[in-house]
N, C-alpha and C. Protein backbone atom coordinates (compact mmCIF):
# COMPACT_ATOMS: atom_id res chain seq x y z
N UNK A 1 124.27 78.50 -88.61
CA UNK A 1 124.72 79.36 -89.70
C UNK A 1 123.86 80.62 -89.74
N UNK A 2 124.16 81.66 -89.84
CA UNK A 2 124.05 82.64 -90.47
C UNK A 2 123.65 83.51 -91.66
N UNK A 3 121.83 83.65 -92.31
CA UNK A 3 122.00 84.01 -93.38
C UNK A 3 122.22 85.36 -93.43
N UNK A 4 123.14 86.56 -94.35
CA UNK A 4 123.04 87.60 -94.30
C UNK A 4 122.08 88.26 -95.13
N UNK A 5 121.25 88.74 -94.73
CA UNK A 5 120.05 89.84 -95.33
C UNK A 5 120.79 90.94 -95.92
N UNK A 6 120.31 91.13 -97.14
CA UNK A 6 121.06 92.36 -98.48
C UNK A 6 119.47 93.16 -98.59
N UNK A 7 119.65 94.60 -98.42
CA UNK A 7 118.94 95.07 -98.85
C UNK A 7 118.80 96.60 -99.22
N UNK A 8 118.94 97.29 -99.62
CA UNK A 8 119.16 98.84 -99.83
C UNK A 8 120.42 98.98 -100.47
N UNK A 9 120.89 98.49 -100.99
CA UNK A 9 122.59 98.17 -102.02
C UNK A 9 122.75 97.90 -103.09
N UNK A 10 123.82 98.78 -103.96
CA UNK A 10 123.35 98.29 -105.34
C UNK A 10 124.31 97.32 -105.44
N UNK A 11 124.63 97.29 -107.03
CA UNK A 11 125.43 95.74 -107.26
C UNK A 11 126.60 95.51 -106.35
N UNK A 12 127.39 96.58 -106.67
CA UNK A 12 129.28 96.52 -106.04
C UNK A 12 128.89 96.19 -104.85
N UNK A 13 128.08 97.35 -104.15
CA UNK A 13 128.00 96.64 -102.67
C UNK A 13 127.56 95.26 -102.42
N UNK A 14 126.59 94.75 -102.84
CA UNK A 14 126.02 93.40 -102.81
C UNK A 14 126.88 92.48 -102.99
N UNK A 15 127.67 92.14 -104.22
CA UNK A 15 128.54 91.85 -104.46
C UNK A 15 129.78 91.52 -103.18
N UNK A 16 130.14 92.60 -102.78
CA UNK A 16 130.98 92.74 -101.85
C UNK A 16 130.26 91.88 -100.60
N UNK A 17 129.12 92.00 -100.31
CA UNK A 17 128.74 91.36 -99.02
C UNK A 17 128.50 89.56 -99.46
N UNK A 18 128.27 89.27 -100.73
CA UNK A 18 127.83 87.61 -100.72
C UNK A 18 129.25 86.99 -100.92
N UNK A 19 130.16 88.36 -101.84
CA UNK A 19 131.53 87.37 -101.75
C UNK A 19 132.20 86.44 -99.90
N UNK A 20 131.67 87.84 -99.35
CA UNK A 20 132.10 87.22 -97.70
C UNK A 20 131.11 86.34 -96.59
N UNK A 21 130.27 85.98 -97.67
CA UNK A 21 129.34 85.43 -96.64
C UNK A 21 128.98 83.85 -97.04
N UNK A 22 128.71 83.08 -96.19
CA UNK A 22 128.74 82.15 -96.22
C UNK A 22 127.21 81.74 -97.20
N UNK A 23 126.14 82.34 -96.75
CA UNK A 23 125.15 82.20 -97.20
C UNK A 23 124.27 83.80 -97.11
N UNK A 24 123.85 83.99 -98.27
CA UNK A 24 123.22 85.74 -98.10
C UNK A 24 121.70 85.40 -98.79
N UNK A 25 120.72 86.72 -98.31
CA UNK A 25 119.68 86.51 -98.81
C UNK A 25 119.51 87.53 -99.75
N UNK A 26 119.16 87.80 -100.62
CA UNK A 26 118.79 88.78 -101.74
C UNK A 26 116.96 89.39 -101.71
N UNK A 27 116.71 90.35 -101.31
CA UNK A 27 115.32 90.47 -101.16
C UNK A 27 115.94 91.45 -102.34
N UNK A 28 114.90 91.00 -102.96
CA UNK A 28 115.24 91.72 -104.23
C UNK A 28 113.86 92.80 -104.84
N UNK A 29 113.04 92.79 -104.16
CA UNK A 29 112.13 94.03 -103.65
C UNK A 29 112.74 95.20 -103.17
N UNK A 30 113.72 95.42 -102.61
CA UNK A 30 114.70 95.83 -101.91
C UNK A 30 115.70 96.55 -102.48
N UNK A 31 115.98 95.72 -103.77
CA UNK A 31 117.61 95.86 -104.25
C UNK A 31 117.19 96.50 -105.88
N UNK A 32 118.16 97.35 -106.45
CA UNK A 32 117.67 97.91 -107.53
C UNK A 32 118.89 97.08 -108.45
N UNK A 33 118.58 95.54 -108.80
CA UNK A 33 119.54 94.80 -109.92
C UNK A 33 118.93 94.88 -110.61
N UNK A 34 119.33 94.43 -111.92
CA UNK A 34 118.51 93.90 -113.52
C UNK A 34 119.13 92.52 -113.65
N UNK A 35 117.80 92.22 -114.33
CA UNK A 35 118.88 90.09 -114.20
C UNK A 35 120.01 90.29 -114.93
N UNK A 36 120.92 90.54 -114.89
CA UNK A 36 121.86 90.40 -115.16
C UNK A 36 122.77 90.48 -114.58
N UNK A 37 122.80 91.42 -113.19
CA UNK A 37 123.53 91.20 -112.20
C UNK A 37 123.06 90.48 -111.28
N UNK A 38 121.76 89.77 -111.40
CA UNK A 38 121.26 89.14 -110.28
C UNK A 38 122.60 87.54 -110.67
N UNK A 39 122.30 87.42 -111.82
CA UNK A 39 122.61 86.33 -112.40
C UNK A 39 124.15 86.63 -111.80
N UNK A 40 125.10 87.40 -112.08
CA UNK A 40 126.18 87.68 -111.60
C UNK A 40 126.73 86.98 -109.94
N UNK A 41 125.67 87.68 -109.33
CA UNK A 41 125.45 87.06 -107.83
C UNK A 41 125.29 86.02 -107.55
N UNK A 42 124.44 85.41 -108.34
CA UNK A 42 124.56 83.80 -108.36
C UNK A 42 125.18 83.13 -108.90
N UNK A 43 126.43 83.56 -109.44
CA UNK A 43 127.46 82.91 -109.83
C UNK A 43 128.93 82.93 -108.93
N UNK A 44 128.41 83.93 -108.40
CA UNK A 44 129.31 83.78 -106.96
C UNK A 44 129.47 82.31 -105.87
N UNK A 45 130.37 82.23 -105.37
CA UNK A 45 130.56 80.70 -104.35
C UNK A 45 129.46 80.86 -103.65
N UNK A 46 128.46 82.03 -102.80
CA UNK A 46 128.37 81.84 -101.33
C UNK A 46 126.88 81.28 -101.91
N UNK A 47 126.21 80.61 -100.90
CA UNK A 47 124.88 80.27 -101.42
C UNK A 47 123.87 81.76 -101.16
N UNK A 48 122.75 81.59 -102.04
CA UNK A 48 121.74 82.64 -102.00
C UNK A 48 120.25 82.30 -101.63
N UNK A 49 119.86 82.59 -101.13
CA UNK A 49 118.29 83.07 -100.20
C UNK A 49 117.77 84.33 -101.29
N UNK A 50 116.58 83.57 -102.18
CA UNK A 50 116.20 84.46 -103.38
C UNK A 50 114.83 84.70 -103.03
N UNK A 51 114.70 86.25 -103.10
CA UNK A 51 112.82 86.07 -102.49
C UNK A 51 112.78 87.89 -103.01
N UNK A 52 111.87 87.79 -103.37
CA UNK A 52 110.95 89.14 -103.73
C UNK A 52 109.51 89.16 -103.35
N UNK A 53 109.54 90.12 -102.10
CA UNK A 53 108.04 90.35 -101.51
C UNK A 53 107.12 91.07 -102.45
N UNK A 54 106.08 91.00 -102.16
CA UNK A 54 105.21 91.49 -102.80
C UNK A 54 105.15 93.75 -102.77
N UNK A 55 104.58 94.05 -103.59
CA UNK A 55 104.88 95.33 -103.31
C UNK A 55 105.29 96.71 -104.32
N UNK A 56 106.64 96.27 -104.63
CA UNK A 56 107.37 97.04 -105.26
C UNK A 56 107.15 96.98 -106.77
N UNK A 57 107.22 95.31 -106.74
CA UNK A 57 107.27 94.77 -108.56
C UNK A 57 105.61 94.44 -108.76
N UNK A 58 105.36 94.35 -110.25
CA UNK A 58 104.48 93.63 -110.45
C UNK A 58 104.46 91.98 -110.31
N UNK A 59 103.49 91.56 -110.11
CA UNK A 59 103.19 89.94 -110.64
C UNK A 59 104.53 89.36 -111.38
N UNK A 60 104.08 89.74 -112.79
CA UNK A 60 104.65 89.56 -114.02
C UNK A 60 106.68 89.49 -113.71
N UNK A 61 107.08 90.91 -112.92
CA UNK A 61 108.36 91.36 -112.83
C UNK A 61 108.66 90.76 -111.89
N UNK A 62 107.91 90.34 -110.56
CA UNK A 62 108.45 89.17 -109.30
C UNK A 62 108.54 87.99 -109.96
N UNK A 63 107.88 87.49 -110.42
CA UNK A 63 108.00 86.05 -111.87
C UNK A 63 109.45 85.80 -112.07
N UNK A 64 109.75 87.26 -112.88
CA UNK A 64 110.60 86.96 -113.83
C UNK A 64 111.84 87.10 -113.08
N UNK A 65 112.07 88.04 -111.79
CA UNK A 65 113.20 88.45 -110.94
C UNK A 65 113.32 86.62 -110.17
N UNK A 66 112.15 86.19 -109.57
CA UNK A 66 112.54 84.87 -109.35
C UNK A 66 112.93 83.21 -109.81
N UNK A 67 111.90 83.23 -111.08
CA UNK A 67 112.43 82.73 -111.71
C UNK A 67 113.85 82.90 -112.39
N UNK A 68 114.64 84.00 -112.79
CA UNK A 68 116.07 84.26 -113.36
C UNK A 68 117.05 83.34 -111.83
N UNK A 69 116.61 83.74 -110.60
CA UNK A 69 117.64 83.12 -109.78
C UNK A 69 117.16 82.00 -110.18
N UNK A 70 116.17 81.30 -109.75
CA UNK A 70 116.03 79.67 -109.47
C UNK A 70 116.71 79.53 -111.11
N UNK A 71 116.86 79.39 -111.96
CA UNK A 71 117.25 78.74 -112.85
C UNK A 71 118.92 79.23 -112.82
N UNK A 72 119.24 79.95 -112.11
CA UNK A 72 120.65 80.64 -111.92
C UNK A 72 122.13 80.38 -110.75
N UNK A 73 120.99 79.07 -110.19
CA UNK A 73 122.15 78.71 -109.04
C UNK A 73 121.29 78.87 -107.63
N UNK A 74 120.53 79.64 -107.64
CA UNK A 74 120.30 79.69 -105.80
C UNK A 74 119.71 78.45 -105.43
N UNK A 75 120.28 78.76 -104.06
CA UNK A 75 120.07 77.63 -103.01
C UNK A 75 118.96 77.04 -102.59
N UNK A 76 118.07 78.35 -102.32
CA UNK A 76 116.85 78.33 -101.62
C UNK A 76 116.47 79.64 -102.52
N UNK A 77 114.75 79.68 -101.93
CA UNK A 77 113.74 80.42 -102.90
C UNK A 77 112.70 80.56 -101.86
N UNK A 78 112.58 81.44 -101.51
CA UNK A 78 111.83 81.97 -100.07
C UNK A 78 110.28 82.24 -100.86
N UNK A 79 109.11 81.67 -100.84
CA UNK A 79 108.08 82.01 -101.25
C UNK A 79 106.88 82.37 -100.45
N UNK A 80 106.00 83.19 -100.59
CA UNK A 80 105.44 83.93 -99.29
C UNK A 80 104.20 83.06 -99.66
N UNK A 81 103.45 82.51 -98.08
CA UNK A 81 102.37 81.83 -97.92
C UNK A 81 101.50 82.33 -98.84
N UNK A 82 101.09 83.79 -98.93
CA UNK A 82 100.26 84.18 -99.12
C UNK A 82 100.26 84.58 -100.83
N UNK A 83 101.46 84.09 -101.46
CA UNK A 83 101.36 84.52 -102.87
C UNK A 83 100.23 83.75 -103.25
N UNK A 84 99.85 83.79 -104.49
CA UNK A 84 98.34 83.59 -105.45
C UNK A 84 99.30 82.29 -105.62
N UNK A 85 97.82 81.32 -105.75
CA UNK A 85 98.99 80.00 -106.08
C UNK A 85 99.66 79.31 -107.41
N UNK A 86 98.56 80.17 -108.68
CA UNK A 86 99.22 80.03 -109.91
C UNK A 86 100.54 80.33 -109.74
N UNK A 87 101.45 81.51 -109.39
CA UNK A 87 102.72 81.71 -108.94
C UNK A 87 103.58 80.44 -107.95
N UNK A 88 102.63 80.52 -107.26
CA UNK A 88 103.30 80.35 -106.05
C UNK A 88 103.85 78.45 -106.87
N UNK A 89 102.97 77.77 -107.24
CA UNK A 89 102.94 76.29 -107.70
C UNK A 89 104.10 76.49 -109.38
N UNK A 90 104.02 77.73 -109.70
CA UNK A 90 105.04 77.37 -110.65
C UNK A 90 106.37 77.45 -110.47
N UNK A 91 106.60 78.30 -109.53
CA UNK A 91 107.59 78.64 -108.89
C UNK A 91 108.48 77.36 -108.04
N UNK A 92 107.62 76.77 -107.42
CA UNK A 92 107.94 75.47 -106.81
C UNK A 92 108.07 74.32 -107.91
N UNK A 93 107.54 74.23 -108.80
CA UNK A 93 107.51 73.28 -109.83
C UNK A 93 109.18 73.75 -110.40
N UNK A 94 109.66 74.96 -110.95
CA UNK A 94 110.64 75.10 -111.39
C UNK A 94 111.81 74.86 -110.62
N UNK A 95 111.57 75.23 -109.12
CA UNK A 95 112.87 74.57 -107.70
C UNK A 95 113.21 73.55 -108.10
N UNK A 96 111.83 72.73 -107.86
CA UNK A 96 112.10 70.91 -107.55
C UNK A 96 112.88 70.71 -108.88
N UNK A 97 112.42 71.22 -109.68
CA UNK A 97 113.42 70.67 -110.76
C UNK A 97 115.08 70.76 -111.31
N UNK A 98 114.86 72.10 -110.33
CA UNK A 98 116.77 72.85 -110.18
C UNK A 98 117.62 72.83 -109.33
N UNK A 99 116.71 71.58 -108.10
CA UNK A 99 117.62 71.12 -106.94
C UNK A 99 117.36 72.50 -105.86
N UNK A 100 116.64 73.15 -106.19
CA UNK A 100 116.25 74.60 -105.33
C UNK A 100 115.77 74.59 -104.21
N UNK A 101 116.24 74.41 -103.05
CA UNK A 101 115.24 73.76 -101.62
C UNK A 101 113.96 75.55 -101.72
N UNK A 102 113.04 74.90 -101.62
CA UNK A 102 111.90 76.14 -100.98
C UNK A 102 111.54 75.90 -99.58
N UNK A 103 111.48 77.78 -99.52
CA UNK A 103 110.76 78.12 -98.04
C UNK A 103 109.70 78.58 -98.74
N UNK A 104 108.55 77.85 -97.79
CA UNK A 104 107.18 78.56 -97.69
C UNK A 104 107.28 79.55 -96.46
N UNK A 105 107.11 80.66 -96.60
CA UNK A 105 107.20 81.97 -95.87
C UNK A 105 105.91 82.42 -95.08
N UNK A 106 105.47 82.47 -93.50
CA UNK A 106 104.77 82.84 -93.26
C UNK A 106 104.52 84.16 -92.14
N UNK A 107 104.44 85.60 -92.67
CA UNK A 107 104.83 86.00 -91.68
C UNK A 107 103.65 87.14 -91.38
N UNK A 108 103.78 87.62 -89.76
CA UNK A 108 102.63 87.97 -89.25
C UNK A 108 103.36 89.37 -88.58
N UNK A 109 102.70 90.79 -88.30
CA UNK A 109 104.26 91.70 -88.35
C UNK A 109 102.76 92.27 -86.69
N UNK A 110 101.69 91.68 -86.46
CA UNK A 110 100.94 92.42 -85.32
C UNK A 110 101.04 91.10 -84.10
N UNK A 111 100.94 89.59 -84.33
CA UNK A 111 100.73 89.19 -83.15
C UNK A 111 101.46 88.05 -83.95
N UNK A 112 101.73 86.88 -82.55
CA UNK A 112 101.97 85.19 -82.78
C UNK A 112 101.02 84.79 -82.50
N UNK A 113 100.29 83.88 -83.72
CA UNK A 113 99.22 83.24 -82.84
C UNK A 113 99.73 82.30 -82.07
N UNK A 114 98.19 81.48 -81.59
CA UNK A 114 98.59 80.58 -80.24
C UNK A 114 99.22 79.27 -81.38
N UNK A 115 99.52 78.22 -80.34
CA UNK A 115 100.15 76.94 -81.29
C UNK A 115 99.29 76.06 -81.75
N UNK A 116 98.10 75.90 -81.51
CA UNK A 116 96.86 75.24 -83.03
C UNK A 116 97.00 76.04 -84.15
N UNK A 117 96.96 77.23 -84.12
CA UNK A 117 96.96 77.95 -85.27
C UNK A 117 98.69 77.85 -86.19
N UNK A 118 99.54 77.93 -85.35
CA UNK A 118 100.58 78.23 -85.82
C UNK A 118 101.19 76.55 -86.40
N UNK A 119 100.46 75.38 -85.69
CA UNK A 119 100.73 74.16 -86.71
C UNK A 119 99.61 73.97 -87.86
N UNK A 120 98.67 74.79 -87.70
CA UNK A 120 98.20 74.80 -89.58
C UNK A 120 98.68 75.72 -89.83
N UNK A 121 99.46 76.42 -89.82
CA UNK A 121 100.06 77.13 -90.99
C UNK A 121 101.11 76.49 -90.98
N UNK A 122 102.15 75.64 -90.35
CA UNK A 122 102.65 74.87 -91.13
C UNK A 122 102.48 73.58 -91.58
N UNK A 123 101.33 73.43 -91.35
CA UNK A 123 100.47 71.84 -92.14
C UNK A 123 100.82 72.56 -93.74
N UNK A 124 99.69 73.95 -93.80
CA UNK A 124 99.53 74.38 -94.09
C UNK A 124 100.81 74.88 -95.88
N UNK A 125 101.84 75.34 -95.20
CA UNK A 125 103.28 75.39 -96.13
C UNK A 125 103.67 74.23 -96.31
N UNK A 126 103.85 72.87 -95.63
CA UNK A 126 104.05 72.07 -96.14
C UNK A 126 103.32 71.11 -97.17
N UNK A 127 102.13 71.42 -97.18
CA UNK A 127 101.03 70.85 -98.00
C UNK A 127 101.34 71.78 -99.91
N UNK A 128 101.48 73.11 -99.24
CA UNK A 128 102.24 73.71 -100.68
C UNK A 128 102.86 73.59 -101.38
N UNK A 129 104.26 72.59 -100.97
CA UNK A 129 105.27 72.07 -101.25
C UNK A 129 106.83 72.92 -100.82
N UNK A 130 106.47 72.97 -99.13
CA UNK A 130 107.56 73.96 -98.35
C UNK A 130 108.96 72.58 -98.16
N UNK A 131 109.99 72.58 -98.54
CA UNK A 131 111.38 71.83 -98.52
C UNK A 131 111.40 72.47 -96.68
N UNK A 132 111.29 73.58 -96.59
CA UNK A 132 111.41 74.64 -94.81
C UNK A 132 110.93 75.06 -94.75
N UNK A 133 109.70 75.54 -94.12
CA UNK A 133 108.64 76.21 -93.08
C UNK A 133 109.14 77.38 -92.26
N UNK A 134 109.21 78.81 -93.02
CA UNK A 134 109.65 79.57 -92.08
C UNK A 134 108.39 80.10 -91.46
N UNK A 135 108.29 80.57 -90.13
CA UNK A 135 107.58 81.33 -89.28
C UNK A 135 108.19 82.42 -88.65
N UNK A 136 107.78 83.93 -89.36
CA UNK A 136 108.30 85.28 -88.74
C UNK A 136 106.86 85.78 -87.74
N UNK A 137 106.81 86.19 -86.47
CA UNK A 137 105.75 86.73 -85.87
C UNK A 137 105.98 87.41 -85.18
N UNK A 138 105.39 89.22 -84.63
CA UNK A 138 105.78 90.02 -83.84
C UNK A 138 105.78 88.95 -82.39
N UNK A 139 106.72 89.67 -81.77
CA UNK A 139 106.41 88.83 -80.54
C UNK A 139 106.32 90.09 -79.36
N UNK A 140 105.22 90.08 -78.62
CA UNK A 140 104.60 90.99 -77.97
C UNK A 140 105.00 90.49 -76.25
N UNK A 141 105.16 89.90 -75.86
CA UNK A 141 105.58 89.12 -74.51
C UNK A 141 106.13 87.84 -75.00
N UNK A 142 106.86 86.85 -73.71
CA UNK A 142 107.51 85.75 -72.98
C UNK A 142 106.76 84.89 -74.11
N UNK A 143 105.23 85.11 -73.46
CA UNK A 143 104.73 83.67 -73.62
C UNK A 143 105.00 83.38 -75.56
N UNK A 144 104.60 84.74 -76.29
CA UNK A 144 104.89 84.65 -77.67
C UNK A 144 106.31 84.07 -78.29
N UNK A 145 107.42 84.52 -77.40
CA UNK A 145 108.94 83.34 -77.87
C UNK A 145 108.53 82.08 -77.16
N UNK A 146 107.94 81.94 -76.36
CA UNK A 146 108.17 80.39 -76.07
C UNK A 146 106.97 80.15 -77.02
N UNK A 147 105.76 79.99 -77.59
CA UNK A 147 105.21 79.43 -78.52
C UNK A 147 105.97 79.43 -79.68
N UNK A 148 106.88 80.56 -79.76
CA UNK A 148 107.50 80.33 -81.32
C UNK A 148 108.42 78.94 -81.29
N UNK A 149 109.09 78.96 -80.14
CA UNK A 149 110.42 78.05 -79.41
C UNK A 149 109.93 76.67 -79.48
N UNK A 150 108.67 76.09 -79.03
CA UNK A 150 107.89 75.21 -79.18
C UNK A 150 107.59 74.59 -80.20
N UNK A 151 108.06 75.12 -81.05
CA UNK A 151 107.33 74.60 -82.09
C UNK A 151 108.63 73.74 -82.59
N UNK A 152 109.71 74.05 -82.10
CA UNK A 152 110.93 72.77 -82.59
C UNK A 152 111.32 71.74 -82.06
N UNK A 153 110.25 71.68 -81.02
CA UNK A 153 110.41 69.98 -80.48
C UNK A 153 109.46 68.91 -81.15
N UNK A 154 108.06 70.06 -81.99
CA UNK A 154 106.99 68.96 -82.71
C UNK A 154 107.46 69.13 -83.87
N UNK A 155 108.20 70.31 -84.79
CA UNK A 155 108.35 69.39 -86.09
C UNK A 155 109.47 69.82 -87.00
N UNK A 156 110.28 69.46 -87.65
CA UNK A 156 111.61 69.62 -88.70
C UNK A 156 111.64 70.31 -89.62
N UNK A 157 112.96 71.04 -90.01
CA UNK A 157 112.97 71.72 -91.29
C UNK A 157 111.86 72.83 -91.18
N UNK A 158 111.95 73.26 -90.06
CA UNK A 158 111.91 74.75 -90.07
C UNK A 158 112.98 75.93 -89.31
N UNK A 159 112.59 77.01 -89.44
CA UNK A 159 112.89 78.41 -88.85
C UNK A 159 111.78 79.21 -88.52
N UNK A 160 111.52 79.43 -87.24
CA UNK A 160 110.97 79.91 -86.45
C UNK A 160 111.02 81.05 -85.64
N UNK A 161 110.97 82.22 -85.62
CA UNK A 161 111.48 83.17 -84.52
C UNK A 161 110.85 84.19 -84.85
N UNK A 162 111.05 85.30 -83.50
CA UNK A 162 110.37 86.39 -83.59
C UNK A 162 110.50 87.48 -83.80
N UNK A 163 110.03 88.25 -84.42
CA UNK A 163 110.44 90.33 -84.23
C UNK A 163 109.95 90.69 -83.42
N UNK A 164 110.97 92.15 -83.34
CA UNK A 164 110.67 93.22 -82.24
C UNK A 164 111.69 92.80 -81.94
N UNK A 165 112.03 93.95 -80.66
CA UNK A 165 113.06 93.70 -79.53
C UNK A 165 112.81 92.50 -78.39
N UNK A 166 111.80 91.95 -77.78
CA UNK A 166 111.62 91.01 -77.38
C UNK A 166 111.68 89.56 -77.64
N UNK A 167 111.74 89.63 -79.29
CA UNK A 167 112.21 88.26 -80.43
C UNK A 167 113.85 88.10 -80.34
N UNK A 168 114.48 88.89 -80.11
CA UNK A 168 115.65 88.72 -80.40
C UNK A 168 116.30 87.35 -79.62
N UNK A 169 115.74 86.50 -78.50
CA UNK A 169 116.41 85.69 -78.04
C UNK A 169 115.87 84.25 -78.94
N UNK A 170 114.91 84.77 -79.71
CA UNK A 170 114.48 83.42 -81.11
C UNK A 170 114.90 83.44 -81.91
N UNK A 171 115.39 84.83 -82.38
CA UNK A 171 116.67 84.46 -83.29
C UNK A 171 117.69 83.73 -83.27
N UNK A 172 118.62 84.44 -81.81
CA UNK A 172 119.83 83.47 -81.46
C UNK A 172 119.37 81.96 -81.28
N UNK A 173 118.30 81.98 -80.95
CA UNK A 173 118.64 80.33 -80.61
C UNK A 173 117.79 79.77 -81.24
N UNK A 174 117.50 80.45 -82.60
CA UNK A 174 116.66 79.14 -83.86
C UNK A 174 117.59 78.09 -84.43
N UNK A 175 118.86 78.24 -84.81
CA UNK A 175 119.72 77.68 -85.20
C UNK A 175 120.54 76.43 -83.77
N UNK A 176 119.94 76.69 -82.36
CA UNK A 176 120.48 75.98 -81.64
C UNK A 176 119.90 74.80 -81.73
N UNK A 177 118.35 75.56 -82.06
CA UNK A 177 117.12 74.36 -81.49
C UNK A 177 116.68 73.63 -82.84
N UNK A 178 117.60 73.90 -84.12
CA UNK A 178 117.56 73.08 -85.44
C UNK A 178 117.32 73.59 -86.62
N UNK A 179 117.10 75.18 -86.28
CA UNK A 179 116.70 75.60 -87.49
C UNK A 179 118.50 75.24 -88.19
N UNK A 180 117.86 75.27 -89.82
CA UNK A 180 118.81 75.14 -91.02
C UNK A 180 119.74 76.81 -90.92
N UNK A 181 119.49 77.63 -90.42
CA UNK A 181 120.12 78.93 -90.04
C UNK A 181 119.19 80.15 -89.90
N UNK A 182 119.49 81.06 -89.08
CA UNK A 182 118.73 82.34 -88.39
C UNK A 182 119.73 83.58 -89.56
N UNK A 183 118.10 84.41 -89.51
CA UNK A 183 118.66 85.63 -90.26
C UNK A 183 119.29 86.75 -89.48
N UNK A 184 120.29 87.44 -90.42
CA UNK A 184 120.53 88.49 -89.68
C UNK A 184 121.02 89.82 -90.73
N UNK A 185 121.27 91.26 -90.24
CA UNK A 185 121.31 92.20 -91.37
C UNK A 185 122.62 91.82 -91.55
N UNK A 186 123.22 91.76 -93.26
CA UNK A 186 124.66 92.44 -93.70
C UNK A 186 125.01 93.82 -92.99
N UNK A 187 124.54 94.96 -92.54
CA UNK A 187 124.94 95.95 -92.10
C UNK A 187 123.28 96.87 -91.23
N UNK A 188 123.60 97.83 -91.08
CA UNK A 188 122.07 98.48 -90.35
C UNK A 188 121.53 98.80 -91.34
N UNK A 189 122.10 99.14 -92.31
CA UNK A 189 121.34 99.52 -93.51
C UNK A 189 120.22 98.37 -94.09
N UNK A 190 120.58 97.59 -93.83
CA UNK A 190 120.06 96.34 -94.71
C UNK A 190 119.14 95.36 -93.69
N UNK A 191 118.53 96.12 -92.61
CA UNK A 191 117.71 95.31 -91.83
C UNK A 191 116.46 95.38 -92.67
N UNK A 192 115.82 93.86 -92.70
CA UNK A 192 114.35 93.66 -93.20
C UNK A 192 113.70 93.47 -92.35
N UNK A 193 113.54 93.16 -91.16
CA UNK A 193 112.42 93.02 -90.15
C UNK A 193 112.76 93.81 -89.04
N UNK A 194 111.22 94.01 -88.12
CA UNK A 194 111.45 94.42 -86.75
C UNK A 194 112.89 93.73 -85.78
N UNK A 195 113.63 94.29 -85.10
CA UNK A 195 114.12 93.28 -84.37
C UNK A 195 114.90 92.72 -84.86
N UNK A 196 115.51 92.65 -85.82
CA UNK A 196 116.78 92.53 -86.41
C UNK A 196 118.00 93.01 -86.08
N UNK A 197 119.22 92.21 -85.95
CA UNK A 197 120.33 92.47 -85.48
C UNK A 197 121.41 92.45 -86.66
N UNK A 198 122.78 92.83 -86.75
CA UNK A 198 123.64 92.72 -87.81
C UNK A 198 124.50 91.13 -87.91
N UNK A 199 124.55 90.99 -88.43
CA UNK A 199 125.73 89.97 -88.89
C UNK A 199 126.81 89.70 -87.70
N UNK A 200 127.43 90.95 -87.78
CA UNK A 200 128.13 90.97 -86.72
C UNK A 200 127.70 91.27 -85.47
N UNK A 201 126.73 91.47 -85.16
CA UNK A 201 126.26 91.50 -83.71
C UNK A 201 126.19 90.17 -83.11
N UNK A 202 125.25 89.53 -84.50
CA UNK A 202 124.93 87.92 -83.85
C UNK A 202 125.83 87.23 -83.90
N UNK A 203 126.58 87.48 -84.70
CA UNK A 203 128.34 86.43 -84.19
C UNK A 203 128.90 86.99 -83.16
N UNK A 204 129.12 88.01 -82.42
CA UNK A 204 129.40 88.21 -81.15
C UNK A 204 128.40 87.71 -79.83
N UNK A 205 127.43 87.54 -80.40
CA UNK A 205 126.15 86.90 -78.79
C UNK A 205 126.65 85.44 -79.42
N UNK A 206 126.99 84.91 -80.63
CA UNK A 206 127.13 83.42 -80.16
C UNK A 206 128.45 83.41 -79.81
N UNK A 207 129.57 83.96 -79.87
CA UNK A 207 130.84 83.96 -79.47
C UNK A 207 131.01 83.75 -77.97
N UNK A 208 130.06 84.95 -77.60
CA UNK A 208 129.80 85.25 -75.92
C UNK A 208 129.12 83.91 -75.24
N UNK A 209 128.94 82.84 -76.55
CA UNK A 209 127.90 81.86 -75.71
C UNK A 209 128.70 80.85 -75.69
N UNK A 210 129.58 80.93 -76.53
CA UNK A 210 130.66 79.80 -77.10
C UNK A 210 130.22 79.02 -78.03
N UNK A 211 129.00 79.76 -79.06
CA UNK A 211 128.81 78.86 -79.94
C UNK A 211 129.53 79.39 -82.05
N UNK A 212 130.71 79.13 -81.43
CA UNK A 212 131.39 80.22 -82.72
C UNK A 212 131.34 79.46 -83.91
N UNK A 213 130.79 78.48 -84.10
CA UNK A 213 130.66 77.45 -85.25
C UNK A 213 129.12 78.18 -85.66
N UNK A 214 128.23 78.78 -85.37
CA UNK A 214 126.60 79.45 -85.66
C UNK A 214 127.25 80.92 -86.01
């Protein structure tokens, strides 16, 4: 599956992209809603991928932008390794209670480390209380997708893959090798990482592969 990444769009457009998507993500760092249309969105059929990076909002206003989804329907609740953990533990406390699967989010935008390092950090998210273990890491050479690739024969319920232009073959095939689904942009506008492809790009490389069910 396919999640679609929303980002630089206001409501109508947004709107327009989760009505057609099977599953969309809302970086809502990104997106200029007020809960009230967030809430809107999550009342829509398609499932939602709710996450606000650090940055834009305060503390206080990422709180309140994430907490409004989790109590609003979303699916999942993307939480970054590195949030403070008063947040980070209430945030998860309010999921488990709303049926909310969480990602513990870990992402690295200069290197992949090697694979000791990269299974404590997901000892690491799962000890947090990660439901999925994502791992985003520039990937600089070969050997960096195959450590990312590796990592789904030792352990479950994650997503794994790489940025840059050299990541792009961990994208396509996170979802082969078990991930729960690989990201991709709603449009060019709306790419969040290095190395990101569109929606429709990556349904044409799995088409071309014959995998039209991803």
């Amino acid at each position: 599956m396919i999640c679609a990444c929303i980002a630089n769009k206001n409501y109508e457009q947004c709107r327009r992209i989760v009505e057609r998507s099977e599953l969309a993500e809302l970086r809502l760092d990104l997106l200029d809603l007020n809960k009230n249309q967030v809430i809107r969105l999550l009342r829509l059929q398609s499932k939602i991928v709710a996450t606000c990076r650090a940055g834009k909002f305060s503390d206080s206003e990422r709180m309140e932008l994430m907490e409004t989804a989790i109590s609003n329907g979303a699916a999942y609740v993307d939480i970054e390794l590195e949030m403070p953990a008063r947040m980070r533990e209430r945030l998860i406390g309010m999921a488990k209670g709303r049926g909310c699967k969480v990602i513990i989010s870990y992402h690295n935008f200069e290197t992949t480390p090697q694979p000791p390092e990269l299974m404590d950090i997901i000892k690491n998210c799962r000890a947090s209380g990660a439901d999925i273990v994502k791992i985003a890491c520039q990937v600089n050479d070969s050997d960096d997708s195959a450590n990312l690739m590796s990592l789904y024969s030792k352990e479950k319920n994650i997503i794994s893959f790489g940025m840059g232009v050299e990541g792009l073959i961990t994208r396509l095939a996170a979802p082969l090798l078990g991930a729960e689904f690989t990201y991709a942009a709603a449009d060019n506008n709306s790419k969040t990482g290095p190395g990101q492809v569109t929606v429709k790009e990556m349904g044409s490389f799995y088409k071309i592969l014959g995998f039209d069910d991803h």
